[in-house]
C-alpha atoms as a PDB file:
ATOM      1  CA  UNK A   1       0.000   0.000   0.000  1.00  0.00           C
ATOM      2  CA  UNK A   2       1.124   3.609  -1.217  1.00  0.00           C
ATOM      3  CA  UNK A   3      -0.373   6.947   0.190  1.00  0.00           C
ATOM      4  CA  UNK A   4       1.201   9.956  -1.631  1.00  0.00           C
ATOM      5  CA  UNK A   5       0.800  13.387  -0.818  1.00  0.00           C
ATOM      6  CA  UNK A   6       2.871  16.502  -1.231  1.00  0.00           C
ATOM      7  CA  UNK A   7       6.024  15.650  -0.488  1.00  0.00           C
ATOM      8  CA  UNK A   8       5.321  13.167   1.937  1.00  0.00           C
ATOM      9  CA  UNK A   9       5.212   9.410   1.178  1.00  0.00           C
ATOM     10  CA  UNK A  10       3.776   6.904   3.120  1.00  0.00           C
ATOM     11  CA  UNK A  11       4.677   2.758   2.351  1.00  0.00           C
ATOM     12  CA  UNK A  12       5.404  -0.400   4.174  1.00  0.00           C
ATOM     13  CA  UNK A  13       8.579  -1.331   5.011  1.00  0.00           C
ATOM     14  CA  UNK A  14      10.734  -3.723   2.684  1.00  0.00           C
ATOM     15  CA  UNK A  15      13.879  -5.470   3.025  1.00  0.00           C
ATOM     16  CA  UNK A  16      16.136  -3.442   1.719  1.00  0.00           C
ATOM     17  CA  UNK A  17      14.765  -0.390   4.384  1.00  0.00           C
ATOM     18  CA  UNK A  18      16.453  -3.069   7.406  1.00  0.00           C
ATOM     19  CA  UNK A  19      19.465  -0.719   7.798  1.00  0.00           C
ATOM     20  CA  UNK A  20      17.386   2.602   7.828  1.00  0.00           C
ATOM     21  CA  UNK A  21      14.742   0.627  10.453  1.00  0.00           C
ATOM     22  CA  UNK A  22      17.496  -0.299  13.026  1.00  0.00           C
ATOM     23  CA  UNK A  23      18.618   3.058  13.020  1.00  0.00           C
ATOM     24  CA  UNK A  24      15.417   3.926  13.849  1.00  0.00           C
ATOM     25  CA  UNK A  25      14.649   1.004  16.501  1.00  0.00           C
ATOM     26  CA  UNK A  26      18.357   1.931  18.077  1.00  0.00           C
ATOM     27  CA  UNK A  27      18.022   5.759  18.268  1.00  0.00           C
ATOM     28  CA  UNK A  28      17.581   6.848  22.030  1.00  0.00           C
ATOM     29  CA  UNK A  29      15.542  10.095  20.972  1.00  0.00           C
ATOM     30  CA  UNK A  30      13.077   8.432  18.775  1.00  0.00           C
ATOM     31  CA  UNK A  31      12.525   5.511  20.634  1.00  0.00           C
ATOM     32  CA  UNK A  32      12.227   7.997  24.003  1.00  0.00           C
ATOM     33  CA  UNK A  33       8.236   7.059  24.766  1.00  0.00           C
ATOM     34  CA  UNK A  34       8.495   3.726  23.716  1.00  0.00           C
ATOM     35  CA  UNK A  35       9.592   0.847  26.184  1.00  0.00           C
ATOM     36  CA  UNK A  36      12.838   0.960  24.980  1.00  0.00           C
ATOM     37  CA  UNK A  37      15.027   0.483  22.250  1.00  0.00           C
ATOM     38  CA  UNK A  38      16.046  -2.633  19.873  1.00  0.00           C
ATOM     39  CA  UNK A  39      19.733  -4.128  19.241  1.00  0.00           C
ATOM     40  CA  UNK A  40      19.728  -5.065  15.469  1.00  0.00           C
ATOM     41  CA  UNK A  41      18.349  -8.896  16.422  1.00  0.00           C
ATOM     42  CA  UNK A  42      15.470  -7.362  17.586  1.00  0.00           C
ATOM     43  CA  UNK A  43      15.020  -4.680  15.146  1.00  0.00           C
ATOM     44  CA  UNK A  44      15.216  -7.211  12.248  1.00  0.00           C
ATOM     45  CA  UNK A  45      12.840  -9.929  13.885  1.00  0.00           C
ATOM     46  CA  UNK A  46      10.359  -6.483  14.617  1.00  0.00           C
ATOM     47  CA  UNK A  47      10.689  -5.654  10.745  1.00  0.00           C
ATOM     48  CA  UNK A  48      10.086  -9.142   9.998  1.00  0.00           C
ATOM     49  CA  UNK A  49       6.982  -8.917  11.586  1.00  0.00           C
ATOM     50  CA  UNK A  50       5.570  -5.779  10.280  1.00  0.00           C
ATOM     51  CA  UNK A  51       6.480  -6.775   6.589  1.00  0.00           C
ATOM     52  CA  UNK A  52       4.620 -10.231   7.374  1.00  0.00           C
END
C-alpha cells in the first residue's frame, strides 16, 4: 500500500529499508516514549513482523 501526498510518502517497510529501520529502533531520541530500544536482532525480527 502507497499513500502519496505533497512531499510526503507513506509505504510499508521492505527489506532493503532493514538498515534505515534499526537506526530507527536503536536511536535513544526516537525511541524515548516507547519501552525501549532494539539491538539489530530485535530490530530485524520487529521488521520481519511488520512486513509479514
Amino acid at each position: 500500500m502507497i499513500t502519496q501526498t505533497q512531499p510526503l510518502i507513506v509505504r510499508n517497510w521492505r527489506g532493503s529499508d532493514e538498515e534505515l529501520f534499526n537506526h530507527i529502533n536503536s536511536d535513544e531520541t526516537v525511541m524515548e516514549f516507547f519501552p525501549g530500544r532494539r539491538d539489530q536482532q530485535q530490530s530485524l525480527e520487529m521488521m520481519h513482523k511488520l512486513i509479514g
